[in-house]
C-alpha atoms as a PDB file:
ATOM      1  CA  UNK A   1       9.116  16.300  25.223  1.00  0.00           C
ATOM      2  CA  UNK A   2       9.022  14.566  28.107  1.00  0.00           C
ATOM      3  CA  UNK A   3      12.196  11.715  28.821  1.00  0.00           C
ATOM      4  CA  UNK A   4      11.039   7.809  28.301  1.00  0.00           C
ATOM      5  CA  UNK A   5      11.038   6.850  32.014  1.00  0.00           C
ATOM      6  CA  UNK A   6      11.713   2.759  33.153  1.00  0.00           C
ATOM      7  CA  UNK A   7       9.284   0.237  32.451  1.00  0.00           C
ATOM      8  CA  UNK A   8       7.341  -1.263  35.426  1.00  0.00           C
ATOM      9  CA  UNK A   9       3.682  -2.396  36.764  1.00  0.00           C
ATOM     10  CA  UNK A  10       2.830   1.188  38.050  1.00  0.00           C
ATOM     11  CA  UNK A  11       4.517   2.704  34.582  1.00  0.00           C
ATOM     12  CA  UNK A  12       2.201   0.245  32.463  1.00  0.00           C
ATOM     13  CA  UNK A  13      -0.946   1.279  34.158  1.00  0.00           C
ATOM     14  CA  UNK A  14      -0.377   4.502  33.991  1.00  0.00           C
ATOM     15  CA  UNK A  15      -2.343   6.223  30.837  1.00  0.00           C
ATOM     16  CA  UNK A  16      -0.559   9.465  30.813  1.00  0.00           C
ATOM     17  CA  UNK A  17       2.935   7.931  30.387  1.00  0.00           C
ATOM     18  CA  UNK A  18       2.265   6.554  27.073  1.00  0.00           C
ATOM     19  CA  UNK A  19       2.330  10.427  25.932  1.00  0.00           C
ATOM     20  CA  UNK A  20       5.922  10.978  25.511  1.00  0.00           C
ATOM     21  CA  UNK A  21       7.774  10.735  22.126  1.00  0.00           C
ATOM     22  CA  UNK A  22      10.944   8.652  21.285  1.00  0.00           C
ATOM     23  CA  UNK A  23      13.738   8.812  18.702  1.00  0.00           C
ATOM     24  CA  UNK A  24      11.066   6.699  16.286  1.00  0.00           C
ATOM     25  CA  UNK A  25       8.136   8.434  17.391  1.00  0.00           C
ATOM     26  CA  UNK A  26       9.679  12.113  17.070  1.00  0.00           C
ATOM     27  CA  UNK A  27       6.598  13.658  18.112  1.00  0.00           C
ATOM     28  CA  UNK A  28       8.416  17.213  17.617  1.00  0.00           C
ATOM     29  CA  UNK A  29       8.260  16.041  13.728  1.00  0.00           C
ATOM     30  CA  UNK A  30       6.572  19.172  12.017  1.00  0.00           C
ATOM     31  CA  UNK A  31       4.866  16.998   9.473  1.00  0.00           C
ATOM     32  CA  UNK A  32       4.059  14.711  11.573  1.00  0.00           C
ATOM     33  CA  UNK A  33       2.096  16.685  14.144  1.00  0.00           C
ATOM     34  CA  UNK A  34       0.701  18.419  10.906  1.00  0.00           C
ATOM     35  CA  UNK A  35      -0.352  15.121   9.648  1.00  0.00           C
ATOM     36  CA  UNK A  36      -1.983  13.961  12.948  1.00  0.00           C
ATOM     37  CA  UNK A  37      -3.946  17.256  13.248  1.00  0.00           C
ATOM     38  CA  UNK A  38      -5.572  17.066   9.841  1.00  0.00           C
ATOM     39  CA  UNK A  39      -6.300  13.834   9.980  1.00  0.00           C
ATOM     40  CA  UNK A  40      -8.368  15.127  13.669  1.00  0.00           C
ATOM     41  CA  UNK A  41      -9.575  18.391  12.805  1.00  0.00           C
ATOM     42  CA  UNK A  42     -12.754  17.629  12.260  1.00  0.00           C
ATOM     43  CA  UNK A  43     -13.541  14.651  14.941  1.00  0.00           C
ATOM     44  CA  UNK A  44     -15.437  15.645  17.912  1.00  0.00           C
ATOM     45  CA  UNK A  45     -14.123  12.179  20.227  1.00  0.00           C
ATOM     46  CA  UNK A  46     -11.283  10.364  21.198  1.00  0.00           C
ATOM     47  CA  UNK A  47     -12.478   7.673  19.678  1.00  0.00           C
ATOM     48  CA  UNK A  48     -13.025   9.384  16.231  1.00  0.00           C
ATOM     49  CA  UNK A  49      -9.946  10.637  16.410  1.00  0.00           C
ATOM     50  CA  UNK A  50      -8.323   7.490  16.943  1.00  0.00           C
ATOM     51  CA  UNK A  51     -10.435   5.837  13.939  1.00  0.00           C
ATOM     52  CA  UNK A  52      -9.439   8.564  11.840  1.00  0.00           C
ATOM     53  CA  UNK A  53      -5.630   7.829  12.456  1.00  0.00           C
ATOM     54  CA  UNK A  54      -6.356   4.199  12.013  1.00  0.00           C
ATOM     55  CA  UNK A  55      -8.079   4.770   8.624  1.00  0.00           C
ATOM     56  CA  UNK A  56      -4.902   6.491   7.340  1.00  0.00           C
ATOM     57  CA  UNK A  57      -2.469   3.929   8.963  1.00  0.00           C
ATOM     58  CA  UNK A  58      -4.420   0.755   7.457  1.00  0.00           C
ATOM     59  CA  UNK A  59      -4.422   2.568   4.005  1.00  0.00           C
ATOM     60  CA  UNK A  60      -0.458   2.209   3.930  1.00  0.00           C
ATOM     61  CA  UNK A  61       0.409  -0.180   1.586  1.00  0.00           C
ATOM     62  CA  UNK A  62       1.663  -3.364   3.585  1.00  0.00           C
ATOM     63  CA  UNK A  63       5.778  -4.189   2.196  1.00  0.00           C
ATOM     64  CA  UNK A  64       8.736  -5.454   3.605  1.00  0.00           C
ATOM     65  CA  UNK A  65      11.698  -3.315   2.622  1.00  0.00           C
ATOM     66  CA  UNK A  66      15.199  -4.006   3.237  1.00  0.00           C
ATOM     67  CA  UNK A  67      16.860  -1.797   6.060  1.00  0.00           C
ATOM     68  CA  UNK A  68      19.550  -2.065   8.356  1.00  0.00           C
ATOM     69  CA  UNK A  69      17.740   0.292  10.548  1.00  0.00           C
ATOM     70  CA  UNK A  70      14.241   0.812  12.417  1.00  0.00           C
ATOM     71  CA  UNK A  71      12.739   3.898  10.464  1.00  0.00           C
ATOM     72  CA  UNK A  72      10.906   6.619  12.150  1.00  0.00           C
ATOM     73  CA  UNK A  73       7.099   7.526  11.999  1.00  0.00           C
ATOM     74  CA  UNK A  74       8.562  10.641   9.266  1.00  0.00           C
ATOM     75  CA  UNK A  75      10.551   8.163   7.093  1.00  0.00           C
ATOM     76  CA  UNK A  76       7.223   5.837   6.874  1.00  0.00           C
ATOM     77  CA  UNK A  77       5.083   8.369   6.146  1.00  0.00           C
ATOM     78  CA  UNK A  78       7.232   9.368   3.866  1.00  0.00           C
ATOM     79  CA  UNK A  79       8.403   6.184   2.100  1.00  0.00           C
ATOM     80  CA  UNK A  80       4.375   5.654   1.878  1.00  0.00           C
ATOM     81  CA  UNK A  81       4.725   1.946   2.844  1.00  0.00           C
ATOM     82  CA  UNK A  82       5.857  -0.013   5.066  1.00  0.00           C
ATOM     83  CA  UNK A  83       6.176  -3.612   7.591  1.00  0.00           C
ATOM     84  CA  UNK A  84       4.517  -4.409  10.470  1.00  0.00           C
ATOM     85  CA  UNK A  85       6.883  -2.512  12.307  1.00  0.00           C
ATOM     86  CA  UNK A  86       6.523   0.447  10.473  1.00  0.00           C
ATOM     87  CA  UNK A  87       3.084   0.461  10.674  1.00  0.00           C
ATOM     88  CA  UNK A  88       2.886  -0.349  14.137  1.00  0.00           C
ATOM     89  CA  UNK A  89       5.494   3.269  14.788  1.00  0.00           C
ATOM     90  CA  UNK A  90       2.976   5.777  12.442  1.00  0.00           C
ATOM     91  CA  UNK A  91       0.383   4.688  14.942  1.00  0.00           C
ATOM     92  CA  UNK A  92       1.427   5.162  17.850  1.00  0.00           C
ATOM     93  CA  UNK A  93       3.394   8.531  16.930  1.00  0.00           C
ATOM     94  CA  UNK A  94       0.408  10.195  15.758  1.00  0.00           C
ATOM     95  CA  UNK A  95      -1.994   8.843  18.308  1.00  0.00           C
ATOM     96  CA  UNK A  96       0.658  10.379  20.843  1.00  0.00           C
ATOM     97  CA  UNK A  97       0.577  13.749  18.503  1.00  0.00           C
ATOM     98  CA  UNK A  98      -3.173  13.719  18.596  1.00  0.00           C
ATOM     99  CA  UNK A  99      -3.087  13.386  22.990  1.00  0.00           C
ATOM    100  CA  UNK A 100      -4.552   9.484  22.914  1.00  0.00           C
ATOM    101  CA  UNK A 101      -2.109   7.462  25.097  1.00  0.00           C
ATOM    102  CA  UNK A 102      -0.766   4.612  22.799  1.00  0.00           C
ATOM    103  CA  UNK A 103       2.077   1.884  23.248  1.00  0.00           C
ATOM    104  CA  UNK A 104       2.451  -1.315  21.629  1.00  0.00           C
ATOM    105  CA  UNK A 105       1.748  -4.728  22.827  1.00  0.00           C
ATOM    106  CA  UNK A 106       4.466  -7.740  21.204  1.00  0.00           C
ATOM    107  CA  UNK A 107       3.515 -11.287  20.774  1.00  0.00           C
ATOM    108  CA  UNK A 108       5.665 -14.036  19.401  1.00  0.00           C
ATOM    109  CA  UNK A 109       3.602 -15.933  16.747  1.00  0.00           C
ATOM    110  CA  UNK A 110       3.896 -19.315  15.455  1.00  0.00           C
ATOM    111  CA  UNK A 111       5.297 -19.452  11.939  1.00  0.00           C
ATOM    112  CA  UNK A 112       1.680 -21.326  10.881  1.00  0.00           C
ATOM    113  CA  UNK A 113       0.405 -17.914  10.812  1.00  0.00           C
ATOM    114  CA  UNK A 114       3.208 -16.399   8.330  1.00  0.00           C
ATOM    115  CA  UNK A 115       3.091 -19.419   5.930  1.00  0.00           C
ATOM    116  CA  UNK A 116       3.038 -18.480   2.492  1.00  0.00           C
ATOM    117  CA  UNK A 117       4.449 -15.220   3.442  1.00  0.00           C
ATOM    118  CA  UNK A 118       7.802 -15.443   4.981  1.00  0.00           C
ATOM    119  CA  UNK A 119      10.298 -18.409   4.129  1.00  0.00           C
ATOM    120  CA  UNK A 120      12.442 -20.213   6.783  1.00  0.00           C
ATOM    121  CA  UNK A 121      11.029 -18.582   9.625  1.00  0.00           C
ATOM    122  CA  UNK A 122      10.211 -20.318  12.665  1.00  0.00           C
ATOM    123  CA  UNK A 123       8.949 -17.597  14.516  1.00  0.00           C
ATOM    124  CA  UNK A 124       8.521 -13.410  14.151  1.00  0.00           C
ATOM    125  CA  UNK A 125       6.666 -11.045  16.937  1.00  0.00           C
ATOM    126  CA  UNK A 126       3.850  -9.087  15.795  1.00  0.00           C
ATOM    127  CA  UNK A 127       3.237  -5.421  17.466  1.00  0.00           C
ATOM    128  CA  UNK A 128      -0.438  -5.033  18.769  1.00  0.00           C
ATOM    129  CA  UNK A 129      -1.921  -1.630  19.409  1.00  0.00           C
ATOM    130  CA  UNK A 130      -2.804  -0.559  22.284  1.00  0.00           C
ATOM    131  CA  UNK A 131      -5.062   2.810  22.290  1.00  0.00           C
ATOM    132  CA  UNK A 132      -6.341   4.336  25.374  1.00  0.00           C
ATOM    133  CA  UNK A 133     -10.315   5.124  25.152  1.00  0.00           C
ATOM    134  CA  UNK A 134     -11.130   5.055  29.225  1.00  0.00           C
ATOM    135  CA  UNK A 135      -9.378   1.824  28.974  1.00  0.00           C
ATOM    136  CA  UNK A 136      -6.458  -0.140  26.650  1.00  0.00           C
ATOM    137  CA  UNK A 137      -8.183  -1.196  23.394  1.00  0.00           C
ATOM    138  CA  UNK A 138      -6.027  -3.106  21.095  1.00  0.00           C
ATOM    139  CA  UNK A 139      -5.940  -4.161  17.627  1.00  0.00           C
ATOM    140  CA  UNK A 140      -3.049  -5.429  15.050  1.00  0.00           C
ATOM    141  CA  UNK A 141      -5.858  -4.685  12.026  1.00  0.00           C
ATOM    142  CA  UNK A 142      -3.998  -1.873  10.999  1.00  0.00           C
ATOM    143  CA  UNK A 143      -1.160  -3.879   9.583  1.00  0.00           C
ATOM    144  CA  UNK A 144      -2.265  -5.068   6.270  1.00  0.00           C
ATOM    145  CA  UNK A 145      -4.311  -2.834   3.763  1.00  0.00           C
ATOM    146  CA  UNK A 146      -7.506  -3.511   2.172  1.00  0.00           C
ATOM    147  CA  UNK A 147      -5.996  -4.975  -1.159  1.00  0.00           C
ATOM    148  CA  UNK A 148      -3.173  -7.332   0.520  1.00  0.00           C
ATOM    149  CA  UNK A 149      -6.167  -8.486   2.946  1.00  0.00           C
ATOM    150  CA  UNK A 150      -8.473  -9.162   0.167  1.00  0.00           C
ATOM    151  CA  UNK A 151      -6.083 -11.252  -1.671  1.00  0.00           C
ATOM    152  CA  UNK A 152      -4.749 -13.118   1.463  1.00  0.00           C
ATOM    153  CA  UNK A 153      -8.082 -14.413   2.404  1.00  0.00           C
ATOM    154  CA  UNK A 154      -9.096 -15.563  -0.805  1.00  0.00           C
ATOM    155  CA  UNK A 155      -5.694 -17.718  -1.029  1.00  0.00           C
ATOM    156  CA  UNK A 156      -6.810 -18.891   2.584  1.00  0.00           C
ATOM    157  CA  UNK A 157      -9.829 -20.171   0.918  1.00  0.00           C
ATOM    158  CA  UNK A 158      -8.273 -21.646  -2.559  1.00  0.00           C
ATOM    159  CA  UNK A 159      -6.196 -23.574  -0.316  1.00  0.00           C
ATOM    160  CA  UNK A 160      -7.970 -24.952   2.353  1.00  0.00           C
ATOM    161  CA  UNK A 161      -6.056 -23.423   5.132  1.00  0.00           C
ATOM    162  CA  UNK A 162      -6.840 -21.944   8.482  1.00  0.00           C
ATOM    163  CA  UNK A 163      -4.021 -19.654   8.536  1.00  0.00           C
ATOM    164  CA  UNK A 164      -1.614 -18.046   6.760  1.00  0.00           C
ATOM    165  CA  UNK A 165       0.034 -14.810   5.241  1.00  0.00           C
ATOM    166  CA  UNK A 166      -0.362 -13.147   8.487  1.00  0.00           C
ATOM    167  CA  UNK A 167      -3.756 -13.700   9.170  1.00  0.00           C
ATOM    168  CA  UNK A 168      -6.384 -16.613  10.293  1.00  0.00           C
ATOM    169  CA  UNK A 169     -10.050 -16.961   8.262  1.00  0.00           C
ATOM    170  CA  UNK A 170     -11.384 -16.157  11.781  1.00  0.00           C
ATOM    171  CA  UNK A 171      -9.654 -12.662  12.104  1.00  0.00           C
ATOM    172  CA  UNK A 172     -10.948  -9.227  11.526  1.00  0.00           C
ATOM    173  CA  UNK A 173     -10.164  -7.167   9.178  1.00  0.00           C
ATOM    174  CA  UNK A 174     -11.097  -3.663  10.730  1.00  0.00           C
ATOM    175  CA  UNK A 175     -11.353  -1.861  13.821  1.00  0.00           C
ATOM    176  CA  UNK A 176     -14.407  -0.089  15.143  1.00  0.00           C
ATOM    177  CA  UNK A 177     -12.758   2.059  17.845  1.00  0.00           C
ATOM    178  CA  UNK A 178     -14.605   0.251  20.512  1.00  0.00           C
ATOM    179  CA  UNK A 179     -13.377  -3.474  20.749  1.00  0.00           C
ATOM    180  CA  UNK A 180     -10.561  -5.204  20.319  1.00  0.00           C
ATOM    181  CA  UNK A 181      -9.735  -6.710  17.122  1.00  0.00           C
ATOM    182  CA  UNK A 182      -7.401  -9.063  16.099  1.00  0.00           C
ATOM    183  CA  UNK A 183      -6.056 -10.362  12.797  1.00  0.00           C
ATOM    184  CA  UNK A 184      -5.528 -13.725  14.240  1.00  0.00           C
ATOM    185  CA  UNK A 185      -9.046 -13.791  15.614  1.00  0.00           C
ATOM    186  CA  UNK A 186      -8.128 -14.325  19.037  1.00  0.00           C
ATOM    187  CA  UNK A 187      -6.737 -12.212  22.109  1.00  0.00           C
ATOM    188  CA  UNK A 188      -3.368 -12.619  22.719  1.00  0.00           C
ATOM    189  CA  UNK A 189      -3.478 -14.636  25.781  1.00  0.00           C
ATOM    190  CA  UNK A 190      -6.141 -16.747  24.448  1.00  0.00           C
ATOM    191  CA  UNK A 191      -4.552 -16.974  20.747  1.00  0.00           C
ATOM    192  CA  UNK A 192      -3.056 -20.376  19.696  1.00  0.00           C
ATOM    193  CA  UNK A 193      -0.982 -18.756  17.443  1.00  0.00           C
ATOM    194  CA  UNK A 194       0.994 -16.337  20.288  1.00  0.00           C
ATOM    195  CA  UNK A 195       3.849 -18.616  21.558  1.00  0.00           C
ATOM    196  CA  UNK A 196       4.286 -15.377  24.313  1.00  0.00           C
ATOM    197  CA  UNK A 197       3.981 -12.114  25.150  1.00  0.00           C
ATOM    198  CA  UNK A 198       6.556 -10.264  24.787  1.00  0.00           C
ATOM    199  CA  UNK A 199       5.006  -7.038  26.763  1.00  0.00           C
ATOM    200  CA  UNK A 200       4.408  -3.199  26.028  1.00  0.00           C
ATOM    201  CA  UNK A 201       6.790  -1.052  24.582  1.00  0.00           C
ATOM    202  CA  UNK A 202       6.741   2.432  23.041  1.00  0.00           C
ATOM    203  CA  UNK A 203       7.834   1.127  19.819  1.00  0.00           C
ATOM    204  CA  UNK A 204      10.447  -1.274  18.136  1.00  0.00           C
ATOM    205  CA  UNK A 205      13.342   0.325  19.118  1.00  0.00           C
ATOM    206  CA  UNK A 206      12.139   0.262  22.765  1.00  0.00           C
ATOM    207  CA  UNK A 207      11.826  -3.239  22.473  1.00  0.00           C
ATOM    208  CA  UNK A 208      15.024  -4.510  20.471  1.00  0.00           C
ATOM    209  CA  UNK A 209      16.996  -2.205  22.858  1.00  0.00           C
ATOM    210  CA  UNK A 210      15.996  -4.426  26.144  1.00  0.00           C
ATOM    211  CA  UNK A 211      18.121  -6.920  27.628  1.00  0.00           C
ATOM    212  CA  UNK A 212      16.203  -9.847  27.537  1.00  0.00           C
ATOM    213  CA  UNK A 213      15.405  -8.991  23.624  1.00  0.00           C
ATOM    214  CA  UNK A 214      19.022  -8.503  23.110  1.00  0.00           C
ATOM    215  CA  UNK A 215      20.434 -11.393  25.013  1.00  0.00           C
ATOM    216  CA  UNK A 216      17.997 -13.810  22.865  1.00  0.00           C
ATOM    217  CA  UNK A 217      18.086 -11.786  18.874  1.00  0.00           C
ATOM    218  CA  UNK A 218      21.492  -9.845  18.331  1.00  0.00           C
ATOM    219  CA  UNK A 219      20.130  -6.994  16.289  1.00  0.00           C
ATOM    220  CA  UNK A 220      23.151  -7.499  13.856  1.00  0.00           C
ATOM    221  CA  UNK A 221      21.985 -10.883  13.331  1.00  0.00           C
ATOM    222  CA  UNK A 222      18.332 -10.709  13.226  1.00  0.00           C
ATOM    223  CA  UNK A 223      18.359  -7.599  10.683  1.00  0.00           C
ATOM    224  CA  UNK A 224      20.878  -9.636   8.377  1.00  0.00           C
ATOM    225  CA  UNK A 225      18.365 -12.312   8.769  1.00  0.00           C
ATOM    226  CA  UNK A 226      15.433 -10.296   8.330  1.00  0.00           C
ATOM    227  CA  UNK A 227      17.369  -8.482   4.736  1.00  0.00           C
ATOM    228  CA  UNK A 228      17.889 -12.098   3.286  1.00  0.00           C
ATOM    229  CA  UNK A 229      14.199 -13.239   3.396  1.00  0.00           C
ATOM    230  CA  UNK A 230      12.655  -9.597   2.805  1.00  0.00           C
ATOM    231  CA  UNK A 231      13.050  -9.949  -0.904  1.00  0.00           C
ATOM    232  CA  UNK A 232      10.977 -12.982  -1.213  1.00  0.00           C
ATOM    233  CA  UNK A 233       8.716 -11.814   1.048  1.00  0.00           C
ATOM    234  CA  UNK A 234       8.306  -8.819  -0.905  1.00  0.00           C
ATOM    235  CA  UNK A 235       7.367 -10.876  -3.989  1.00  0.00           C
ATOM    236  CA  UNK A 236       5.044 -13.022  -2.291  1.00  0.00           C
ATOM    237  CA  UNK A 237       3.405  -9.497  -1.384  1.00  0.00           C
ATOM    238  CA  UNK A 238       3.300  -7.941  -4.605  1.00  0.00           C
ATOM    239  CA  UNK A 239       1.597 -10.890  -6.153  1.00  0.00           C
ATOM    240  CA  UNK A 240      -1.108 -10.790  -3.522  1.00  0.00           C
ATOM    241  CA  UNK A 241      -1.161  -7.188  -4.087  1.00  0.00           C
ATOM    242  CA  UNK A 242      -2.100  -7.618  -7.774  1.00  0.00           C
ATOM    243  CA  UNK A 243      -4.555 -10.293  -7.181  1.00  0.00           C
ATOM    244  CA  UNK A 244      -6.362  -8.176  -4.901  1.00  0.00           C
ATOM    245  CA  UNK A 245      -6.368  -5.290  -7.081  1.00  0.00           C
ATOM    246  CA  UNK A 246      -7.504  -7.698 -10.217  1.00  0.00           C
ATOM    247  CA  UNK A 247     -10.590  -8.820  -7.411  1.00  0.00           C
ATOM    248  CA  UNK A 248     -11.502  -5.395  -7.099  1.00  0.00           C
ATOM    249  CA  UNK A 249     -12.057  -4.402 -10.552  1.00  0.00           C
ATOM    250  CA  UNK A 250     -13.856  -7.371 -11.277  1.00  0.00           C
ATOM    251  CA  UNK A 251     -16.316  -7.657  -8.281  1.00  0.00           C
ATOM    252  CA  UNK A 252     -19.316  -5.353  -9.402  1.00  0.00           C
ATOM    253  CA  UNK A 253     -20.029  -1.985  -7.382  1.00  0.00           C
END
């Protein structure tokens, strides 16, 4: 596979670019590039491709595990869950393995969207998707699944709020392959929630190994960090987990 070459204006632009695989991506991965092609055997677009990949993505169960590293698109698929992070590297990796240019877009949220969810934070970045379709289509949908969704909005609503557990009562919850869609409701530059952008990357490790993300978070630090809240966070999640489920069987079919 082609090197990762230097960021830049002309290098952002530039569809064919957002092809090449990284450490995290591994698009070499056997099962990965098996994965990607069964989930697009049978689509006939781009776009159905890329809706087909987002189907399976979305359907990962939303956690927060402890690590001290960033995991590759293999060792998510293969855990079978994982963080926004995570998440965020499956996506891209097989969109790359299926030929659809795809990087990721971070923003730098305020911690009113991650309240209820993640203790003594004052703020976290959140990767957005960006797929190529004759033009950059993004969505950050495909973090939580159906179930942690379900439950998170209906605490929304018990208590009154706007936002919270990662989302906002405006957001969507799904992606159509067409538009952008956002969990927070808004675009990022027009989101009151984004304190920045943060720009595109290929993936996390592309952008917690630049300088300006490593002069401001130490990795050290901010994984420590990051390990020492994940277990509460984790409960929080596993409680909306079974109230979603619970929701499920009782709402009629």
């Amino acid at each position: 596979m082609s090197a990762v070459p230097a960021h830049g204006k002309a290098f952002e632009e530039d569809p064919r670019l957002w092809l090449v695989s990284t450490p995290l991506l591994d698009l070499d991965d056997p099962k990965l590039r098996l994965k990607a092609r069964s989930l697009t055997q049978l689509c006939k677009t781009e776009r159905e491709k890329a809706l087909a990949i987002f189907g399976f993505v979305k359907r990962i169960p939303f956690s927060k595990p402890m690590k001290m590293r960033l995991r590759t698109a293999r060792e998510v698929i293969d855990a079978g869950c994982g963080d926004a992070d995570d998440k965020g590297t499956v996506f891209v990796a097989l969109l790359r393995a299926a030929g659809i240019p795809a990087r990721l877009r971070y923003a730098e949220l305020r911690v009113d969207m991650l309240r209820g969810l993640v203790p003594n934070m004052t703020r976290a970045s959140r990767p957005v998707a960006e797929i190529w379709l004759g033009r950059w289509v993004r969505t950050d949908t495909y973090i939580f699944d159906a179930v942690f969704m379900a439950a998170a909005r209906q605490r929304l609503k018990d208590a009154g709020w706007q936002c919270g557990y990662g989302i906002h009562v405006a957001g969507a919850s799904l992606w159509n392959g067409v538009d952008d869609a956002y969990l927070g409701g808004e675009s990022t530059e027009e989101d009151p929630m984004v304190l920045r952008d943060l720009g595109v990357y290929h993936d996390p490790e592309d952008l917690v190994s630049s300088p300006e993300w490593r002069a401001e978070f130490p990795r050290v630090v901010r994984a420590l960090h990051w390990n020492v809240v994940a277990p509460a966070m984790e409960r929080v999640i596993r409680e909306l987990r079974a109230e979603g489920s619970r929701g499920a069987v009782m709402r009629p079919s």
